[in-house]
N, C-alpha and C. Protein backbone atom coordinates (compact mmCIF):
# COMPACT_ATOMS: atom_id res chain seq x y z
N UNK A 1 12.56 -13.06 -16.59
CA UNK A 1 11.35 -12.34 -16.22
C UNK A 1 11.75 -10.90 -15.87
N UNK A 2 11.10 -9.95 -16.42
CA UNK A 2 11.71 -8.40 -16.57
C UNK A 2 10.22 -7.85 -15.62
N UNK A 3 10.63 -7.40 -14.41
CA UNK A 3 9.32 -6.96 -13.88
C UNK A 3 9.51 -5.28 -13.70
N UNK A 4 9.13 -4.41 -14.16
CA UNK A 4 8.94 -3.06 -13.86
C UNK A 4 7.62 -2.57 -13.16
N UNK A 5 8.14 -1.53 -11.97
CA UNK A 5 6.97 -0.68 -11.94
C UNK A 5 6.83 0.89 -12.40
N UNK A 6 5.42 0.77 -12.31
CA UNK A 6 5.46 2.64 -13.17
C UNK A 6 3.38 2.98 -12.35
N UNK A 7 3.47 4.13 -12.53
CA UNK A 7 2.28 4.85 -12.42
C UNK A 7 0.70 4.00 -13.60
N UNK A 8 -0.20 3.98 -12.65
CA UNK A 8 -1.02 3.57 -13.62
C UNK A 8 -1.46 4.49 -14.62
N UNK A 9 -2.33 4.07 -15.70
CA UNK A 9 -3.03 5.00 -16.38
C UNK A 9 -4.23 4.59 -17.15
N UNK A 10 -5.04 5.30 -17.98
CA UNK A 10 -5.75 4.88 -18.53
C UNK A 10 -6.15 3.50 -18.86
N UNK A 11 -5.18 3.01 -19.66
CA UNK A 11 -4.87 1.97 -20.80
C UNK A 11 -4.38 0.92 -19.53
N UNK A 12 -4.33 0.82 -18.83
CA UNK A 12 -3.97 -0.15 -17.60
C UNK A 12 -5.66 -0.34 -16.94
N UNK A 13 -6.30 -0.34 -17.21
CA UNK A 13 -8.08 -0.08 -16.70
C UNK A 13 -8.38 -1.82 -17.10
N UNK A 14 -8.65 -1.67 -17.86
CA UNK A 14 -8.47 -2.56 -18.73
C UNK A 14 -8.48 -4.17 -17.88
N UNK A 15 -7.17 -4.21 -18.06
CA UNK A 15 -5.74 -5.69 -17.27
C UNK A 15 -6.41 -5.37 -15.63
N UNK A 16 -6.29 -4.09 -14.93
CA UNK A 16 -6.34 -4.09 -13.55
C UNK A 16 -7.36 -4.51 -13.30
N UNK A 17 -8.39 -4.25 -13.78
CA UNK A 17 -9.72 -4.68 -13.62
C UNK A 17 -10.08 -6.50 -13.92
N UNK A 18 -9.69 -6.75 -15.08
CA UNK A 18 -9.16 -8.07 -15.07
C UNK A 18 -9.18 -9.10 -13.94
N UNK A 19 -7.72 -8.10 -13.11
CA UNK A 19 -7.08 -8.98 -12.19
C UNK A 19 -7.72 -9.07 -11.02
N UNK A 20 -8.42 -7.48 -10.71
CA UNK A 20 -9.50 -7.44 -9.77
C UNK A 20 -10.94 -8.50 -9.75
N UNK A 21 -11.42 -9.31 -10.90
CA UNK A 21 -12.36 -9.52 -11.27
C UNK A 21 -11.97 -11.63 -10.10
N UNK A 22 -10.46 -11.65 -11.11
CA UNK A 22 -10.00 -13.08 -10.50
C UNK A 22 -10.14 -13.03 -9.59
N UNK A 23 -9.45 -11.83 -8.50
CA UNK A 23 -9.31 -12.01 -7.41
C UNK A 23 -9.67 -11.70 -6.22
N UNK A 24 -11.07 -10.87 -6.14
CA UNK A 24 -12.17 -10.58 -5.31
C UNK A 24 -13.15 -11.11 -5.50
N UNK A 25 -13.78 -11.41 -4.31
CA UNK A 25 -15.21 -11.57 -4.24
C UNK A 25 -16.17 -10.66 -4.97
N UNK A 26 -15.83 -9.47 -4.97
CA UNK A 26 -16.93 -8.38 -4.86
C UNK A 26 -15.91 -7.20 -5.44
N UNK A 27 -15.66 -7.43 -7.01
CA UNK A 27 -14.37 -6.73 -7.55
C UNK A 27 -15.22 -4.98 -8.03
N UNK A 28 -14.19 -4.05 -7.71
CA UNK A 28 -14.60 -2.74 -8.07
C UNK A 28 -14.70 -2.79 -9.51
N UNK A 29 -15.58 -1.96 -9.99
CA UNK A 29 -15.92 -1.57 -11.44
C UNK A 29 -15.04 -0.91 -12.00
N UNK A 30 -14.67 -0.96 -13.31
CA UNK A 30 -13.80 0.02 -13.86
C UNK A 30 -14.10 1.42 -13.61
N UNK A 31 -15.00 1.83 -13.39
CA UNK A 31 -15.58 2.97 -13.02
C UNK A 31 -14.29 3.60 -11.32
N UNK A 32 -14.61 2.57 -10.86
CA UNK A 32 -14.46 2.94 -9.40
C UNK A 32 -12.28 2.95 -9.95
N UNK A 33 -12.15 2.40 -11.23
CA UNK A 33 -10.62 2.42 -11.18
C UNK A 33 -10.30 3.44 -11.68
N UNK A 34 -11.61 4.36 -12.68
CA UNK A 34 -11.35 5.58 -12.89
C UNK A 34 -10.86 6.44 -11.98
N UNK A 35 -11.86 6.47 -11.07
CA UNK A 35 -12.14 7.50 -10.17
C UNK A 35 -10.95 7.70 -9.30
N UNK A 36 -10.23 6.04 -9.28
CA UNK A 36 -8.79 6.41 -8.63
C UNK A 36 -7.79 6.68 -8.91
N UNK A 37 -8.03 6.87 -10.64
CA UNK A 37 -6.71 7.59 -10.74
C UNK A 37 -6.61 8.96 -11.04
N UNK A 38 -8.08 9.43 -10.97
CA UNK A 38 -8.37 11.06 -10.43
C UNK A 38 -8.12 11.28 -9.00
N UNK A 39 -8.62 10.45 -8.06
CA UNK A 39 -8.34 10.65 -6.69
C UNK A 39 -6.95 9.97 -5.69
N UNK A 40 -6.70 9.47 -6.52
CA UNK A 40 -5.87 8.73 -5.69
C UNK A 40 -4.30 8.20 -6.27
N UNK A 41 -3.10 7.82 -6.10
CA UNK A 41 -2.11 7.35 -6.61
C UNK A 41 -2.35 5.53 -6.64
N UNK A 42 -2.03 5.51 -7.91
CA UNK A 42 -2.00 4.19 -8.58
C UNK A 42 -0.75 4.06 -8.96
N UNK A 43 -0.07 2.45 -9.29
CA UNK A 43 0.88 1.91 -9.78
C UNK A 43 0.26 0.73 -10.22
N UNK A 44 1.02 0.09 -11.37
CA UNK A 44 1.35 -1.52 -11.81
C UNK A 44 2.70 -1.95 -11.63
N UNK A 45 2.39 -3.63 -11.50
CA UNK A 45 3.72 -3.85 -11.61
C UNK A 45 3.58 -4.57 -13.13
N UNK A 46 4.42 -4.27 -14.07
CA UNK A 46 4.44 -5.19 -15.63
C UNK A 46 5.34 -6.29 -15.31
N UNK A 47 5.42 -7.54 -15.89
CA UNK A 47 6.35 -8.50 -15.66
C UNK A 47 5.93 -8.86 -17.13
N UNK A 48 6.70 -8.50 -17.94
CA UNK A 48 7.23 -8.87 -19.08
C UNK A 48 6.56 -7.90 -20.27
N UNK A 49 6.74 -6.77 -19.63
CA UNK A 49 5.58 -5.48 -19.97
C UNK A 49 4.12 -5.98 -20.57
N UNK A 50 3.75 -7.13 -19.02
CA UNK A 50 2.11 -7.17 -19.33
C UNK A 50 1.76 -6.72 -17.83
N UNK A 51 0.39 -5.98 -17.67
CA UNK A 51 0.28 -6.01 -16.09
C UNK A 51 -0.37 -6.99 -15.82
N UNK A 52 0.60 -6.89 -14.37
CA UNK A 52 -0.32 -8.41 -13.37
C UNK A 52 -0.16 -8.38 -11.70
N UNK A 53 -0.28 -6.55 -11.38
CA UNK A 53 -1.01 -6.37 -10.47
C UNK A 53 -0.72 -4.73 -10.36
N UNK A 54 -0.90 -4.35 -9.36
CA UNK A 54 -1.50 -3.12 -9.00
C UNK A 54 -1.62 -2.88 -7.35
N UNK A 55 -1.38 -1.31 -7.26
CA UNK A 55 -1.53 -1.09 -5.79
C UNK A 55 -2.37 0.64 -5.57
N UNK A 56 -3.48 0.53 -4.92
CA UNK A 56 -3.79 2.08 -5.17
C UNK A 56 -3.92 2.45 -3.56
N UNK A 57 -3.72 3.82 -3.55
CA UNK A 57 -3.43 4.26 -2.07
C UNK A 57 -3.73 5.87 -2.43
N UNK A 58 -4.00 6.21 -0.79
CA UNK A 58 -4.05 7.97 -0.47
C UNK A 58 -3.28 8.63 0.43
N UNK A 59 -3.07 9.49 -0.14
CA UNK A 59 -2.85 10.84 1.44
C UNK A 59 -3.58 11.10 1.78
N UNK A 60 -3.68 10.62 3.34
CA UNK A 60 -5.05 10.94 4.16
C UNK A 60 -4.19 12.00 5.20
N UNK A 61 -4.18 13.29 5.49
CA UNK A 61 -3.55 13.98 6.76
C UNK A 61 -2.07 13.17 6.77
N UNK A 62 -1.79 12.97 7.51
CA UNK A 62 0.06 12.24 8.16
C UNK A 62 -0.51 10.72 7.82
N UNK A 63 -1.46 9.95 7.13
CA UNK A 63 -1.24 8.49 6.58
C UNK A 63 -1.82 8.59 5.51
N UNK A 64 -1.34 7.01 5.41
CA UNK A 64 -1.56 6.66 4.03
C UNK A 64 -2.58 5.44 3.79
N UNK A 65 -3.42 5.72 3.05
CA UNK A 65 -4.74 3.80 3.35
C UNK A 65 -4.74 4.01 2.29
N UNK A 66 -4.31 2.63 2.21
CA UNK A 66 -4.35 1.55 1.35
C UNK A 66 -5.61 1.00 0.73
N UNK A 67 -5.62 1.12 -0.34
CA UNK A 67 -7.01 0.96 -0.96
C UNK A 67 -7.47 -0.17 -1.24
N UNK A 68 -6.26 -1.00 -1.99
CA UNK A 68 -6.66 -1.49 -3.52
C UNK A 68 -5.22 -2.62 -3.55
N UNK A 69 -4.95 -3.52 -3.72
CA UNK A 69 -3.68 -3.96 -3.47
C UNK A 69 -4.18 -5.69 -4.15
N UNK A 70 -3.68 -5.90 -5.21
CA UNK A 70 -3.51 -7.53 -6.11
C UNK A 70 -3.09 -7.45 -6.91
N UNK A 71 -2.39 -9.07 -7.20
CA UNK A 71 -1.52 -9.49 -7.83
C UNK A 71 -2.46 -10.66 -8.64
N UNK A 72 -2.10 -10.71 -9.98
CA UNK A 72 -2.57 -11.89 -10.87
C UNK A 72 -2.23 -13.41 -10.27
N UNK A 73 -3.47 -14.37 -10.26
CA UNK A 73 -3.11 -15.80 -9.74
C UNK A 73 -2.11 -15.86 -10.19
N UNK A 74 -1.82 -15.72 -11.17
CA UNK A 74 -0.09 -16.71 -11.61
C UNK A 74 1.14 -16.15 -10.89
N UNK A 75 0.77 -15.09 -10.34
CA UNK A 75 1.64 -14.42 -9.48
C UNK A 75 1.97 -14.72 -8.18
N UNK A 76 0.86 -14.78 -7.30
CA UNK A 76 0.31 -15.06 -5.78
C UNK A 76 1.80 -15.64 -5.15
N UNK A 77 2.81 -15.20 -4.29
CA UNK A 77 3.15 -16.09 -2.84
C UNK A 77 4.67 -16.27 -4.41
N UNK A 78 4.72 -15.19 -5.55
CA UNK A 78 6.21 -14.80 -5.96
C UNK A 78 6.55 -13.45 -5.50
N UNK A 79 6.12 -12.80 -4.42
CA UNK A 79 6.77 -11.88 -3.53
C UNK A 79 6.58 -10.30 -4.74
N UNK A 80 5.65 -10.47 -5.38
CA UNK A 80 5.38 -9.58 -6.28
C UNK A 80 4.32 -8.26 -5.22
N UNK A 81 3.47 -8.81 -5.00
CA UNK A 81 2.45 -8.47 -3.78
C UNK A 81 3.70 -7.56 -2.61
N UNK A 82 4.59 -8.44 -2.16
CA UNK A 82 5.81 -7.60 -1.56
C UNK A 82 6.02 -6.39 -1.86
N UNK A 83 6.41 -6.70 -3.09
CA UNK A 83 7.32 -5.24 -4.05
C UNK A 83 6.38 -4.44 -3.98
N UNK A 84 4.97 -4.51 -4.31
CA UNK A 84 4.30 -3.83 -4.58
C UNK A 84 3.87 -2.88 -3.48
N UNK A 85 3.65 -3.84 -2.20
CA UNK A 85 3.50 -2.83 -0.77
C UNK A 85 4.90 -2.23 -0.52
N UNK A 86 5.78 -2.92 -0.74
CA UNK A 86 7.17 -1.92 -0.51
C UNK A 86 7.40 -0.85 -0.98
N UNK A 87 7.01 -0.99 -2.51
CA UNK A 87 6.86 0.26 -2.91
C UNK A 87 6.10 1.41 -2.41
N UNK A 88 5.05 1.03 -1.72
CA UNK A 88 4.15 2.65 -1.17
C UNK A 88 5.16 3.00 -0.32
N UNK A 89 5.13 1.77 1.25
CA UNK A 89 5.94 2.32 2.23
C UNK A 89 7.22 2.53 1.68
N UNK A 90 8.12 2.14 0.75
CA UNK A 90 9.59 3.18 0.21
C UNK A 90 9.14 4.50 0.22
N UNK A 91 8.15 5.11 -0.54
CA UNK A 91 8.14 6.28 -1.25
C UNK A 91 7.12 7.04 0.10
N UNK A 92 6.65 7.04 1.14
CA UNK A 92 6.61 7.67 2.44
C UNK A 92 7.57 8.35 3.05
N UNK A 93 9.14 7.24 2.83
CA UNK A 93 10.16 7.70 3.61
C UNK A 93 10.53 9.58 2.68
N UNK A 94 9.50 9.93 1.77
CA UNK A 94 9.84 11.43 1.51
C UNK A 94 8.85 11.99 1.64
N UNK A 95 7.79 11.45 2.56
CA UNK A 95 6.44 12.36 3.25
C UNK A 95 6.51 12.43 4.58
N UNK A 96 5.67 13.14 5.24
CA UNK A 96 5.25 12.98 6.97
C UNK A 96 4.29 12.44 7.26
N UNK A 97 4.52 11.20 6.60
CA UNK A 97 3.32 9.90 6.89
C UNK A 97 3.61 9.37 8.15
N UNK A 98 2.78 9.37 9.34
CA UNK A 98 3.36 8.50 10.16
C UNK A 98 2.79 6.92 10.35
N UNK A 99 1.60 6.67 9.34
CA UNK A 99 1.30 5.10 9.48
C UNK A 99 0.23 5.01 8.26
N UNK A 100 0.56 3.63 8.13
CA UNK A 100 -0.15 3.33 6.55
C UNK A 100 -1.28 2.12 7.15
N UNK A 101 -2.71 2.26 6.35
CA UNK A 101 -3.82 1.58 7.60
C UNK A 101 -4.09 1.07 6.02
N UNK A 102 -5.20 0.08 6.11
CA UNK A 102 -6.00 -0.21 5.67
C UNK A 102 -6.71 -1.41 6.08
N UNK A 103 -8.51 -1.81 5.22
CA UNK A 103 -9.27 -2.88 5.49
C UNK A 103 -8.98 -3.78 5.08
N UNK A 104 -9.27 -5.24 5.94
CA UNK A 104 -9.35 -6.30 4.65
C UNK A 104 -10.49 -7.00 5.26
N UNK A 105 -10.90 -8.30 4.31
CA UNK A 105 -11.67 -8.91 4.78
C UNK A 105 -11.61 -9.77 5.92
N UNK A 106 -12.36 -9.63 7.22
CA UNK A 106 -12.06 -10.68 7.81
C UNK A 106 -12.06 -11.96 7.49
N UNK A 107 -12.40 -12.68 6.21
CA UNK A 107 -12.62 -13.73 6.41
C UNK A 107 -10.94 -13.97 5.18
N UNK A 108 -10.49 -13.29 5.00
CA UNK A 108 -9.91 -13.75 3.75
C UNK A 108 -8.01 -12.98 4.71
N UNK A 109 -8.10 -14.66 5.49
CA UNK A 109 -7.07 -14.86 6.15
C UNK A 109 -5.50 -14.56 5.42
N UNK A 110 -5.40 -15.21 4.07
CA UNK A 110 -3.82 -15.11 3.08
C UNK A 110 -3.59 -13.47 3.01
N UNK A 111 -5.02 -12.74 2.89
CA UNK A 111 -3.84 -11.20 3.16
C UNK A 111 -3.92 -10.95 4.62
N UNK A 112 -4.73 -11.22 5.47
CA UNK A 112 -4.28 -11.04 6.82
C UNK A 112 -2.64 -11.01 7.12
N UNK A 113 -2.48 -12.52 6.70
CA UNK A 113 -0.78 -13.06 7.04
C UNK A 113 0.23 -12.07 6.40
N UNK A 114 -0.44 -11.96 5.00
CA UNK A 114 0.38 -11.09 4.47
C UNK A 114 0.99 -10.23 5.17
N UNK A 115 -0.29 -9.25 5.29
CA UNK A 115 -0.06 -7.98 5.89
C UNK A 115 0.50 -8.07 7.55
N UNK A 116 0.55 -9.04 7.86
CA UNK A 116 0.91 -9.43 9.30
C UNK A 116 2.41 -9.63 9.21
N UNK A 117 2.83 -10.54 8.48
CA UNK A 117 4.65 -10.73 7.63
C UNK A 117 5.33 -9.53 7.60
N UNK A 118 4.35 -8.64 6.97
CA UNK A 118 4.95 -7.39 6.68
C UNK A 118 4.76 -6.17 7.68
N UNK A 119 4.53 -6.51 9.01
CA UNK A 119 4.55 -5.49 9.89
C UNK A 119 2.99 -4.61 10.30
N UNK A 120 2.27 -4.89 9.43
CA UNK A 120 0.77 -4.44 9.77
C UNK A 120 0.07 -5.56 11.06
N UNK A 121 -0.17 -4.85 11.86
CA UNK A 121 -0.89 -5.10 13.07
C UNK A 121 -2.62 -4.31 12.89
N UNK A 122 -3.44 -5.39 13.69
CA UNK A 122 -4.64 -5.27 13.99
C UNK A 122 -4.68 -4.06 14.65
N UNK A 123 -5.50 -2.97 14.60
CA UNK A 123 -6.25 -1.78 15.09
C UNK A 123 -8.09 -1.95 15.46
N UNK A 124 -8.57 -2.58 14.80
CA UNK A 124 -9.85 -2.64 15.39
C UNK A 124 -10.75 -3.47 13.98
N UNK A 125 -11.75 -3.37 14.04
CA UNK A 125 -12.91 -3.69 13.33
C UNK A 125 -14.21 -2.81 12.78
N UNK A 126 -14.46 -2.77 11.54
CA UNK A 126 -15.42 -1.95 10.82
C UNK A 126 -16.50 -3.13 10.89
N UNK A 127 -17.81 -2.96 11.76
CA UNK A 127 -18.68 -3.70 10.98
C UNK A 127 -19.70 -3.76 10.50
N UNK A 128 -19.44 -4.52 9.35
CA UNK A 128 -20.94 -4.66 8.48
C UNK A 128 -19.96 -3.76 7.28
N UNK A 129 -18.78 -4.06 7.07
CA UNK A 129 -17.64 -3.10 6.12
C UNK A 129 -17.96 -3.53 4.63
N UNK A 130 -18.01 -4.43 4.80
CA UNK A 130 -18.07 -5.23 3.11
C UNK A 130 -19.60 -5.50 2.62
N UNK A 131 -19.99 -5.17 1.35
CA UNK A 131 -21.01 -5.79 0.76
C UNK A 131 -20.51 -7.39 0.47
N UNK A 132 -20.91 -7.75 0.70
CA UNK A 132 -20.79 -8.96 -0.91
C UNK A 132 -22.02 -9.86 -0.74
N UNK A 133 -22.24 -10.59 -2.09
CA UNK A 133 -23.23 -10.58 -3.02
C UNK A 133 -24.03 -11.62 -2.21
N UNK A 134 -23.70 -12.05 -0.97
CA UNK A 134 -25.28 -12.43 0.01
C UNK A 134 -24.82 -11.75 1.57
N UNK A 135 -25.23 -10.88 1.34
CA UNK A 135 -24.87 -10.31 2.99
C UNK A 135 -23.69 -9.11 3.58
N UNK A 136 -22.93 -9.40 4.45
CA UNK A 136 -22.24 -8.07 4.40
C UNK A 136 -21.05 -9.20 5.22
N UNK A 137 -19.61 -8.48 5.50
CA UNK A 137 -18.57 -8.98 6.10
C UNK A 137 -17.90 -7.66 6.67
N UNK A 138 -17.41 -7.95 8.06
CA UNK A 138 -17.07 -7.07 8.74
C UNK A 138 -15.15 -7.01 8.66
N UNK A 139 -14.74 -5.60 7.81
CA UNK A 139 -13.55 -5.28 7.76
C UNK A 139 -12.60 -5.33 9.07
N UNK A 140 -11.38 -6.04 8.86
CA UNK A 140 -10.07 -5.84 9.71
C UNK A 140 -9.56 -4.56 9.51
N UNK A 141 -9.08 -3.54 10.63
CA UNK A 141 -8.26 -2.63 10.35
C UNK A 141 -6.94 -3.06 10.48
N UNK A 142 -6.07 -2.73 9.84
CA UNK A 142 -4.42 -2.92 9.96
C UNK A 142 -3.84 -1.56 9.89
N UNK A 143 -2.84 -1.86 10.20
CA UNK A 143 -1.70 -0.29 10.34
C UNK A 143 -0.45 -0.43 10.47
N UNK A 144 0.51 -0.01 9.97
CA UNK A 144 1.53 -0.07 10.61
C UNK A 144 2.72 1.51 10.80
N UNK A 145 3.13 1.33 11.87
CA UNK A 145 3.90 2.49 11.90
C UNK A 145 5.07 2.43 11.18
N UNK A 146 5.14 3.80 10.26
CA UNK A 146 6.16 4.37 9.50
C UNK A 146 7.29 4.65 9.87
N UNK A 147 8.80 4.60 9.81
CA UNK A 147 9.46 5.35 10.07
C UNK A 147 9.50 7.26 9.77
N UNK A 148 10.41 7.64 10.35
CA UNK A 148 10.57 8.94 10.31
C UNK A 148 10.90 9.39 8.77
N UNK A 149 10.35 10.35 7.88
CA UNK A 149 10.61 10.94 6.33
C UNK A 149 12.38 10.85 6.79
N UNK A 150 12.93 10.83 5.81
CA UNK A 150 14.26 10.92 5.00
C UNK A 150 15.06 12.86 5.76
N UNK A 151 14.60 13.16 5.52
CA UNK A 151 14.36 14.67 5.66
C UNK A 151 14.85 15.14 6.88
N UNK A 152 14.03 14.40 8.15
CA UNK A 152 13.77 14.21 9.55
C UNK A 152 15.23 13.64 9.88
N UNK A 153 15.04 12.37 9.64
CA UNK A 153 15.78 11.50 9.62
C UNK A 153 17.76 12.52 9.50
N UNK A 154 17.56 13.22 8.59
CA UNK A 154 19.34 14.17 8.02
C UNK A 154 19.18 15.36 8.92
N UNK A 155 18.25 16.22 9.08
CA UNK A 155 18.40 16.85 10.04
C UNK A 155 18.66 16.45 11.81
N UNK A 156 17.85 15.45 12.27
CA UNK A 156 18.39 14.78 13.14
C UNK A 156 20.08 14.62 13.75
N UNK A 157 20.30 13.81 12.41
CA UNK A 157 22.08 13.56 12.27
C UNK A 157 22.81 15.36 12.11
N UNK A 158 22.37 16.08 11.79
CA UNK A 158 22.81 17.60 11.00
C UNK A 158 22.71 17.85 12.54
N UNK A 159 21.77 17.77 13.21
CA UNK A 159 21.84 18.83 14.69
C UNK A 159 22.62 17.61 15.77
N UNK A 160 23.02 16.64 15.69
CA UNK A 160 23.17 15.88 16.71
C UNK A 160 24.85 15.83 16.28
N UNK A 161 25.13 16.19 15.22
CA UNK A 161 26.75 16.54 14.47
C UNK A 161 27.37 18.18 15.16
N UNK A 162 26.48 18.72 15.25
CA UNK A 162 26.86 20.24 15.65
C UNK A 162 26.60 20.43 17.39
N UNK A 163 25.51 19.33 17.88
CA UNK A 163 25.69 19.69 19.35
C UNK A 163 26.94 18.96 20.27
N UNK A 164 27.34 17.99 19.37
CA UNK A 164 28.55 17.00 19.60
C UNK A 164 29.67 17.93 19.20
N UNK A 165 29.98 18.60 18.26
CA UNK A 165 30.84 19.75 17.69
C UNK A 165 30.65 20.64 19.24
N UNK A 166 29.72 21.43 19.20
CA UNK A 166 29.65 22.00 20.04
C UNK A 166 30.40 21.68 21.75
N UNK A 167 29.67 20.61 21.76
CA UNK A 167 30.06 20.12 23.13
C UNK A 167 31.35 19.69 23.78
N UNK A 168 32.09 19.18 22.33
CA UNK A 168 33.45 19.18 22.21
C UNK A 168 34.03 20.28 22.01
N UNK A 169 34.21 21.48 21.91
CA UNK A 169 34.84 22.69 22.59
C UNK A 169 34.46 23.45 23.27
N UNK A 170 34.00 23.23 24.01
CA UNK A 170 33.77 23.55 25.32
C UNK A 170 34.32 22.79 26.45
N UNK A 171 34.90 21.43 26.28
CA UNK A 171 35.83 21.12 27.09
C UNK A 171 37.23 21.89 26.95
């Protein structure tokens, strides 16, 4: 099994939407997958250069929310869903993101856990967040704090190397 990821595009509309269709209640329109890859950063993951999931996200100020995040049933609970959130939070560690949020459904507990496994903690409640197709469902906020950019992180070590230099001759 050869799984790559890469940037979405056009021709990925298609499959993502697809997978969105299996696996929501109340799946966005291709329309709305347009619009995110004018507004927003998209990825797939291919596993056997077919797609069978997807993750879309923003720069909001210093975070990042999470939009958009599934994996094809045949996929579900093979740690694909993992890779795929790992991948946003990897590629932070070269921004000044300090926390990555997003909604989910309250009622749709398996990404709760998910996102709970993986370090996202409860922040509050949106309600009346969700349409779906008899009534409305009130969104979970999640978040989790980022480490420090890469950047931060070498300068840190760069000044804490020279005040130790320092401090050592002066004895």
């Amino acid at each position: 099994m050869k799984i790559n990821f890469r940037p979405m595009n056009k021709n990925d509309i298609y499959y993502v939407h697809g997978i969105e269709s299996l696996t929501n209640e109340t799946p966005w329109s291709e329309n709305n997958f347009y619009d995110a890859l004018r507004f927003s950063k998209a990825d797939v993951v291919t596993i056997d250069g077919k797609v069978n999931g997807y993750v879309i996200y923003q720069y909001v100020m210093d975070e990042i929310h999470l939009l958009n995040i599934s994996v094809a049933p045949q996929f579900i609970g093979k740690s694909i869903g993992y890779q795929l959130l790992k991948r946003v939070v990897d590629q932070s560690k070269y921004t000044f993101k300090k926390r990555i949020f997003l909604e989910v459904r309250e009622s749709n507990q398996r990404a709760i856990k998910f996102y709970r496994r993986n370090g996202f903690q409860e922040a509050g409640v949106r309600k009346n967040y969700y349409k779906l197709n008899f009534g409305r469902e009130d969104g979970l906020i999640m978040q989790k704090n980022l480490s420090k950019p890469v950047i931060i992180l070498l300068l840190d070590n760069v000044f804490k190397f020279f005040f130790n230099l320092a401090r050592f001759r002066l004895r």
